[in-house]
PDB file of N, CA and C in Angstrom:
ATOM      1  N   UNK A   1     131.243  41.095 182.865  1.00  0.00           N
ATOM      2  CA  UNK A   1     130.474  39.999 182.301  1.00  0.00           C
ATOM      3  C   UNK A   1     130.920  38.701 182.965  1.00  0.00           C
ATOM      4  N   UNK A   2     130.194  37.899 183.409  1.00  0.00           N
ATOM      5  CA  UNK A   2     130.112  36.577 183.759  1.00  0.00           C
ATOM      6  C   UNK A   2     130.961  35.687 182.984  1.00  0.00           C
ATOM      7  N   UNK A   3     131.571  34.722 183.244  1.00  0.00           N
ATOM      8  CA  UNK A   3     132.580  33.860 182.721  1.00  0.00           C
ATOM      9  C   UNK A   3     130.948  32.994 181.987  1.00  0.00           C
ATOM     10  N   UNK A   4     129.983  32.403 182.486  1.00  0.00           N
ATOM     11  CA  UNK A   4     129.020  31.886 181.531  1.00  0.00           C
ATOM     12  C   UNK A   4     128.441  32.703 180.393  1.00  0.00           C
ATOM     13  N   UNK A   5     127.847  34.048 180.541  1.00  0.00           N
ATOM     14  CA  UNK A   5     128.088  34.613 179.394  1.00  0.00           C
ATOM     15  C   UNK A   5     129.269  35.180 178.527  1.00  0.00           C
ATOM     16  N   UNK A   6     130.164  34.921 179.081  1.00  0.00           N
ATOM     17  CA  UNK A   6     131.416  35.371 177.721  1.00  0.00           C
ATOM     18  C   UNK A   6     131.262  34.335 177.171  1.00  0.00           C
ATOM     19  N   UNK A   7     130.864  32.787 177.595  1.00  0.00           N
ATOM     20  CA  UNK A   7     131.372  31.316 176.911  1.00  0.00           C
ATOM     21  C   UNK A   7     130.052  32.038 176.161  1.00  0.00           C
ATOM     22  N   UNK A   8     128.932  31.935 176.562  1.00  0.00           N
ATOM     23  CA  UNK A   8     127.660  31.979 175.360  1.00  0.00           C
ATOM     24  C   UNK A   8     128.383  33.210 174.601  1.00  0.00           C
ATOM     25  N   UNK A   9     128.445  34.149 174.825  1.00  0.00           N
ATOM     26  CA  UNK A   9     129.071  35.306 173.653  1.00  0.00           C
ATOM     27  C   UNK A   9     129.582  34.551 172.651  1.00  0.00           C
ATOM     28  N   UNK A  10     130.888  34.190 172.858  1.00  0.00           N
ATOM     29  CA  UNK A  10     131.853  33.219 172.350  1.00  0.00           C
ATOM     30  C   UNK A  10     131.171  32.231 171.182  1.00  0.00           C
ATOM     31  N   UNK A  11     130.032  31.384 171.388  1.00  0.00           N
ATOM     32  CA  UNK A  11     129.953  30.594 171.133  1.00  0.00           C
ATOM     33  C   UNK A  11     129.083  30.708 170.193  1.00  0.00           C
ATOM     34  N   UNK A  12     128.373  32.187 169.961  1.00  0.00           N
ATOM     35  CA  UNK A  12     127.599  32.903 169.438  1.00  0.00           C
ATOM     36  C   UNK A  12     127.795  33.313 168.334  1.00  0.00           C
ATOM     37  N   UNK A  13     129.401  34.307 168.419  1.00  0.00           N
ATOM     38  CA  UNK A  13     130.289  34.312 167.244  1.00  0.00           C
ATOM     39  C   UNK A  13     130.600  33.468 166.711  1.00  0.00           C
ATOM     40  N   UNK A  14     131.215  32.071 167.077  1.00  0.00           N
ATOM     41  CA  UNK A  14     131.338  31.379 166.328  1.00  0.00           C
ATOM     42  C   UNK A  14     130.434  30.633 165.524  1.00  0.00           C
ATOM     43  N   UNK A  15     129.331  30.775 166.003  1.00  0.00           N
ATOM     44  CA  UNK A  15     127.933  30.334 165.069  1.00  0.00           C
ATOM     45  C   UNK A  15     127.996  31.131 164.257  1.00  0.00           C
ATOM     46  N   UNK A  16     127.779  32.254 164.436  1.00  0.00           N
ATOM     47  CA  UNK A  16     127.918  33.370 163.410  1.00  0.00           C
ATOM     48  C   UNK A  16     128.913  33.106 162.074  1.00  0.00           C
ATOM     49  N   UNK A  17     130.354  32.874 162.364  1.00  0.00           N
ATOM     50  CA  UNK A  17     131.567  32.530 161.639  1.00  0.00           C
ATOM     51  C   UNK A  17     131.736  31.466 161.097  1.00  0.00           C
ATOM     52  N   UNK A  18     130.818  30.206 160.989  1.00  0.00           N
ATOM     53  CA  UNK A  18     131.155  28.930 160.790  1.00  0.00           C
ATOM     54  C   UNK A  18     130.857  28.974 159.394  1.00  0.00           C
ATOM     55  N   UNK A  19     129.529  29.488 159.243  1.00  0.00           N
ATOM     56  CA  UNK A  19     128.955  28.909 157.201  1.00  0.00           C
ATOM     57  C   UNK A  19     130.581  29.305 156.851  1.00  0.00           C
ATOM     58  N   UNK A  20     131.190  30.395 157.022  1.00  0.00           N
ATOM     59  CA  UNK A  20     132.308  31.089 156.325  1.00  0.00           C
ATOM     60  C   UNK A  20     133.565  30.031 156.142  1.00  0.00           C
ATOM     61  N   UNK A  21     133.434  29.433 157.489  1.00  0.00           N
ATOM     62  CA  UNK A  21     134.329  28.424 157.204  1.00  0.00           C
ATOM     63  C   UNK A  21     134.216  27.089 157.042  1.00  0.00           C
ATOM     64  N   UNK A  22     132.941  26.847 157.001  1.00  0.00           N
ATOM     65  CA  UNK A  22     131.905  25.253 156.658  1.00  0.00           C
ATOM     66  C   UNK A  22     132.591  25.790 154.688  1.00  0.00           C
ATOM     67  N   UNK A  23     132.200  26.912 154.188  1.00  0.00           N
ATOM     68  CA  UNK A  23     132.172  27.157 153.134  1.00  0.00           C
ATOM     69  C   UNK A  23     133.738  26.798 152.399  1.00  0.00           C
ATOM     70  N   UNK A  24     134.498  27.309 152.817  1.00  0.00           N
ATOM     71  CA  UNK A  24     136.177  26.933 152.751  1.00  0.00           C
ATOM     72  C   UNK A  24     136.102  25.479 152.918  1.00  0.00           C
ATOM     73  N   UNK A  25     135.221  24.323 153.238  1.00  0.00           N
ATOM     74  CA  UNK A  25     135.518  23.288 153.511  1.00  0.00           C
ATOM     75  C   UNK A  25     136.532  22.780 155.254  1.00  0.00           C
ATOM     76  N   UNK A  26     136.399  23.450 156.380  1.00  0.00           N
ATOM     77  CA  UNK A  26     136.431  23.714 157.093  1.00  0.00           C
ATOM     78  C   UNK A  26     136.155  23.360 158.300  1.00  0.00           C
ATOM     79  N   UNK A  27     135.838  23.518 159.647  1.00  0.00           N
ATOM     80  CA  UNK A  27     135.288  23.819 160.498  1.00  0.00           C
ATOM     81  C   UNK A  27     135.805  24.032 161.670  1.00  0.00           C
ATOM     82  N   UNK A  28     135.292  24.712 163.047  1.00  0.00           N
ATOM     83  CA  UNK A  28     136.220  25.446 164.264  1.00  0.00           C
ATOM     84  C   UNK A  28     134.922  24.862 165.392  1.00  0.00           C
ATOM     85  N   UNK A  29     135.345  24.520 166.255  1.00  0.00           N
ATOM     86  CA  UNK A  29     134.635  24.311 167.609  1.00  0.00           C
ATOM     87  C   UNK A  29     135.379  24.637 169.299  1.00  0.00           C
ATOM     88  N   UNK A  30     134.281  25.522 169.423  1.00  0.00           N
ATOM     89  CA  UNK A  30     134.854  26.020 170.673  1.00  0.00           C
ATOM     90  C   UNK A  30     135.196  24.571 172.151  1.00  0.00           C
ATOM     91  N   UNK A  31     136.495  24.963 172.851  1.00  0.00           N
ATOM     92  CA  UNK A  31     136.669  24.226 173.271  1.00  0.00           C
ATOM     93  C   UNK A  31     136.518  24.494 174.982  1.00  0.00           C
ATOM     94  N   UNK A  32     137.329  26.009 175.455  1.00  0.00           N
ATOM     95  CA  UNK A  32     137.216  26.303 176.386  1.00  0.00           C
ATOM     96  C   UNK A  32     137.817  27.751 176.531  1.00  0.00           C
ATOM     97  N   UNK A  33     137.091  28.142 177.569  1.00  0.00           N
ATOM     98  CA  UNK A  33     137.598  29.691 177.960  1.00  0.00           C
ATOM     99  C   UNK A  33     138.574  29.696 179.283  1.00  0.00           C
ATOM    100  N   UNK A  34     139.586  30.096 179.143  1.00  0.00           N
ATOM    101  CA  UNK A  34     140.251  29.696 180.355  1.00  0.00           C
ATOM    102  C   UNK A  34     141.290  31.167 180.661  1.00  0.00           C
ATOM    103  N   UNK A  35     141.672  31.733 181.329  1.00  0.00           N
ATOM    104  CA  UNK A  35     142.166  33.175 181.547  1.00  0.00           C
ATOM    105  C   UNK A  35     142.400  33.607 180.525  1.00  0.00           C
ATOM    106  N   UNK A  36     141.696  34.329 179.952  1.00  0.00           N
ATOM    107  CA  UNK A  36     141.443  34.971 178.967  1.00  0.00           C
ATOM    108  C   UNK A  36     141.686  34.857 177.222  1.00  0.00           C
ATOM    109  N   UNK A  37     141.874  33.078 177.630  1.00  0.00           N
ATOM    110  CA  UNK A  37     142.506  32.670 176.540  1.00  0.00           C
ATOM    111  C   UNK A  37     141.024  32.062 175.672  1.00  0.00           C
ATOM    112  N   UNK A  38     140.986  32.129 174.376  1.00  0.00           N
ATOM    113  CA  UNK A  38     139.711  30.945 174.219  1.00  0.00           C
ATOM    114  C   UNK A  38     140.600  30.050 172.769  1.00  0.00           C
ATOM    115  N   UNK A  39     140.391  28.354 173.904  1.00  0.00           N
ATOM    116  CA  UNK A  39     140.721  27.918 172.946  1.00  0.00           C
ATOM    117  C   UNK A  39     139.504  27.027 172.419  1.00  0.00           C
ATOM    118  N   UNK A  40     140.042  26.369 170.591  1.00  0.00           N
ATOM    119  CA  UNK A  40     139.295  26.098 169.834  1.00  0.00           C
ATOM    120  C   UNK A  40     139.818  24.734 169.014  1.00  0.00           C
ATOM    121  N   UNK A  41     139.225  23.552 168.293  1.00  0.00           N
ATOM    122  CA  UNK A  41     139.796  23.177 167.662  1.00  0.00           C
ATOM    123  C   UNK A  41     139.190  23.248 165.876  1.00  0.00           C
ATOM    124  N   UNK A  42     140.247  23.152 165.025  1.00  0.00           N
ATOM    125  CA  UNK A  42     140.083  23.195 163.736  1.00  0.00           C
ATOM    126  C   UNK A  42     139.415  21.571 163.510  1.00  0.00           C
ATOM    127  N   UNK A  43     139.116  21.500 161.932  1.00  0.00           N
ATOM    128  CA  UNK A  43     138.603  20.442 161.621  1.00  0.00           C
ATOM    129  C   UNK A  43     138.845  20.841 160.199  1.00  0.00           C
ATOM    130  N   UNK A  44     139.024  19.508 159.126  1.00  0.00           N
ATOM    131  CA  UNK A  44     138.461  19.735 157.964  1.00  0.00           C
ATOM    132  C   UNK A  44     139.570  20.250 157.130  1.00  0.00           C
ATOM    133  N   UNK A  45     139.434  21.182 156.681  1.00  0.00           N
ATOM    134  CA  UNK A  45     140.535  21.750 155.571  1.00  0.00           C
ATOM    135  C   UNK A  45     141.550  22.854 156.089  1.00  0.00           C
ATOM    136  N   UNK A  46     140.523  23.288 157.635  1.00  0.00           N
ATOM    137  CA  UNK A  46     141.690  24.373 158.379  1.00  0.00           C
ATOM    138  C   UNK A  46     142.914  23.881 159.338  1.00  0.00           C
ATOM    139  N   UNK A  47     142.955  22.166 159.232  1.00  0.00           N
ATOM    140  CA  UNK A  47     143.845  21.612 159.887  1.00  0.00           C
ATOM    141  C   UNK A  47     145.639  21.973 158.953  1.00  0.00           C
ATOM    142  N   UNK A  48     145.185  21.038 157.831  1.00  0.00           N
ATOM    143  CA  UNK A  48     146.090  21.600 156.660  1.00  0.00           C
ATOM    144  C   UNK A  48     146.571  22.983 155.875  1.00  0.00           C
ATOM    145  N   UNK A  49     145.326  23.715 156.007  1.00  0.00           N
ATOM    146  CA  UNK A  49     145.620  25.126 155.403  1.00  0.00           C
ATOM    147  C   UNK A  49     146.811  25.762 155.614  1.00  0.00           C
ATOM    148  N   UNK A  50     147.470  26.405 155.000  1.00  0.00           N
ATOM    149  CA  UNK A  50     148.314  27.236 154.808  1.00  0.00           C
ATOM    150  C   UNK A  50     148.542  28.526 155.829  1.00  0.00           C
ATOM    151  N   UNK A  51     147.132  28.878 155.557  1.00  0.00           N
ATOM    152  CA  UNK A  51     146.843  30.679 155.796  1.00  0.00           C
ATOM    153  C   UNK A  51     145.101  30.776 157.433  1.00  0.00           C
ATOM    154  N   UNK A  52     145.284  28.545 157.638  1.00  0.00           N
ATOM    155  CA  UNK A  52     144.668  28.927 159.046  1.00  0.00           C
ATOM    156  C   UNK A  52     144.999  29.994 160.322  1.00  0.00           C
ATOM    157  N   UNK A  53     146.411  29.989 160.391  1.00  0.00           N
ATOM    158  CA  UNK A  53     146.722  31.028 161.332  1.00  0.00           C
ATOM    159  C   UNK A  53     146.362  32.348 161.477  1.00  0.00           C
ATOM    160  N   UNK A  54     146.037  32.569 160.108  1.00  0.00           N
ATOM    161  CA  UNK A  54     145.741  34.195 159.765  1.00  0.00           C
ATOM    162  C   UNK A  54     144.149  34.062 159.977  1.00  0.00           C
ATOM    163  N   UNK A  55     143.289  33.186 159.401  1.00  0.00           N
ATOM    164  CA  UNK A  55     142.292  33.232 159.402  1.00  0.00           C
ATOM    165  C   UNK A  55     142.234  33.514 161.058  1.00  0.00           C
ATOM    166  N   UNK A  56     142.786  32.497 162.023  1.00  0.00           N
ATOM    167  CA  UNK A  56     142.331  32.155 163.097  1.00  0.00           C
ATOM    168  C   UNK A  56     142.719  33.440 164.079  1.00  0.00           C
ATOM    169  N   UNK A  57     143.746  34.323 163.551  1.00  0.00           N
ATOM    170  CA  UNK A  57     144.496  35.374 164.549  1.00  0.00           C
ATOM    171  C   UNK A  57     143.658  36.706 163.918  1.00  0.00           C
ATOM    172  N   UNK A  58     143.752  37.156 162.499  1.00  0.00           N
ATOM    173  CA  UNK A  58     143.265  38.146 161.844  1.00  0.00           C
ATOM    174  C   UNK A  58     142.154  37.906 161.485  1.00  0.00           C
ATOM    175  N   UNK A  59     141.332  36.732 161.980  1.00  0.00           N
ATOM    176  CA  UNK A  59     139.584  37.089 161.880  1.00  0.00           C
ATOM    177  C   UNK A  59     139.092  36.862 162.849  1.00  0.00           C
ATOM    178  N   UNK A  60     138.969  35.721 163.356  1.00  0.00           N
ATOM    179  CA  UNK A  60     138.202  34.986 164.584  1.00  0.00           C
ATOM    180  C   UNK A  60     138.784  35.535 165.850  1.00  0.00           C
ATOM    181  N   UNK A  61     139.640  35.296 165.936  1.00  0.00           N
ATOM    182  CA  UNK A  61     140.750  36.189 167.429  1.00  0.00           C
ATOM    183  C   UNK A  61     139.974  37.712 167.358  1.00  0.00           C
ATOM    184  N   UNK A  62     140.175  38.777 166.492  1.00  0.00           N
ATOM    185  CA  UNK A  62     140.167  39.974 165.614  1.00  0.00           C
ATOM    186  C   UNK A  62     138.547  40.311 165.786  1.00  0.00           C
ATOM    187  N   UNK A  63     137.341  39.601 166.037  1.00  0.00           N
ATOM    188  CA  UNK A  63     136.332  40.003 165.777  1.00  0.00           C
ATOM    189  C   UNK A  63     136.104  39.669 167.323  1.00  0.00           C
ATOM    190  N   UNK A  64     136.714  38.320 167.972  1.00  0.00           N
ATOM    191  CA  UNK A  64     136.305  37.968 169.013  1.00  0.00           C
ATOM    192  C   UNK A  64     136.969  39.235 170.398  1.00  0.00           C
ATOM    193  N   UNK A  65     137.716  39.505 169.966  1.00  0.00           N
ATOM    194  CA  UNK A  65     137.989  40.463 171.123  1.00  0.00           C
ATOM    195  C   UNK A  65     137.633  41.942 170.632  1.00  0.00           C
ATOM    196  N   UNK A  66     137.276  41.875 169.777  1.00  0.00           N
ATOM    197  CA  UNK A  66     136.629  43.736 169.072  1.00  0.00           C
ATOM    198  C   UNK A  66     135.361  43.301 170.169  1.00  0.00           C
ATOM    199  N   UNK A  67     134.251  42.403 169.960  1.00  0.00           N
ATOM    200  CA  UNK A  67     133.474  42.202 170.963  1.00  0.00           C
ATOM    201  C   UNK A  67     133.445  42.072 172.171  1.00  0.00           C
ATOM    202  N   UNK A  68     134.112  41.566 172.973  1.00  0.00           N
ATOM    203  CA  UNK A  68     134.687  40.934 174.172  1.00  0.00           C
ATOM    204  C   UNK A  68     135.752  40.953 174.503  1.00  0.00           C
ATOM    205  N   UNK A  69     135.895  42.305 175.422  1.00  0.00           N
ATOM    206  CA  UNK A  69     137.184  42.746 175.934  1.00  0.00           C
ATOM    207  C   UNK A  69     137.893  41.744 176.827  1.00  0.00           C
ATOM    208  N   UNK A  70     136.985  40.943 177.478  1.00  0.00           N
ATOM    209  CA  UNK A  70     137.624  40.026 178.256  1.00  0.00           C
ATOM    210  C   UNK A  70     138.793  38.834 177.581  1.00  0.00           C
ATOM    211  N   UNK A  71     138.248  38.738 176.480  1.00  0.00           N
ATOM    212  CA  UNK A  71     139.360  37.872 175.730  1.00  0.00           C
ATOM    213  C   UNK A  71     140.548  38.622 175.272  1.00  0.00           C
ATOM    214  N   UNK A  72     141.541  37.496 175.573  1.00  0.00           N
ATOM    215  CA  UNK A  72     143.137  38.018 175.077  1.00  0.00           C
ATOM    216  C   UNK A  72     143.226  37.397 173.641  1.00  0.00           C
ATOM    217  N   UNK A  73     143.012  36.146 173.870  1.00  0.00           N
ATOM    218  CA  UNK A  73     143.649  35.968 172.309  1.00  0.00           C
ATOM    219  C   UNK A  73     142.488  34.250 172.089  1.00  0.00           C
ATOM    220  N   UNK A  74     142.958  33.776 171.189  1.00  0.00           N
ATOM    221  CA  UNK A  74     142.327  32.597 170.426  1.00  0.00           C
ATOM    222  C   UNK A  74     143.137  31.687 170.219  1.00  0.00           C
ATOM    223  N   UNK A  75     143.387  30.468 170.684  1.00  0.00           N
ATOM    224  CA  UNK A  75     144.785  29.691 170.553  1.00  0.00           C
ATOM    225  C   UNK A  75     143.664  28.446 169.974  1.00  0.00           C
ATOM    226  N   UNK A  76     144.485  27.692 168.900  1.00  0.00           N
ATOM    227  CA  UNK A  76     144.279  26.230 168.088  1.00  0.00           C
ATOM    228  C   UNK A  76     144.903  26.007 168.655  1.00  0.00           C
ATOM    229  N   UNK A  77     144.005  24.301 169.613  1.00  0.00           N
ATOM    230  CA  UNK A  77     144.919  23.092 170.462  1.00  0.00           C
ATOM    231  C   UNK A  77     144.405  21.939 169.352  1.00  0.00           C
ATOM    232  N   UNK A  78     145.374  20.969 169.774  1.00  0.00           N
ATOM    233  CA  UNK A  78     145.471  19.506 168.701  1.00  0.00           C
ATOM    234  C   UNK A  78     145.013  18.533 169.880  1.00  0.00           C
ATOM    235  N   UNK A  79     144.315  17.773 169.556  1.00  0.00           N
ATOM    236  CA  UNK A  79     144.243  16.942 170.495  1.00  0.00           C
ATOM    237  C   UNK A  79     144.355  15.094 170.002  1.00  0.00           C
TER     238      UNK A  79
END
């Protein structure tokens, strides 16, 4: 797969995943795909959360590479 369609893949799921975390009071925006990394930033209530890491490693990471072998992992940058 094309490095432009993994970003649309990517960006797809996370459309998919957002009400879930719009709903938590929330929000995640993709930032960049870069060797096999995709990073993202939090917003909202997943900056502070407790249990963002899990969300972000054991769901979003977790669904994003069940789909897309090309991805390694999902890293939160601060900017």
């Amino acid at each position: 797969m094309s490095t432009v369609n993994i970003v649309e893949h990517i960006q797809s799921i996370l459309e998919e995943l957002r009400p879930t975390i719009l709903q938590d009071g929330g929000d995640i925006h993709f930032i960049r795909f870069e060797n096999g990394t995709v990073f993202v930033k939090l917003y909202g209530a997943c900056v502070s959360c407790p249990v963002s890491f899990i969300t972000l490693k054991m769901g979003l990471e977790a669904q994003i590479k069940q789909r897309i072998p090309e991805v390694i992992s999902v890293e939160a940058i601060e900017e």
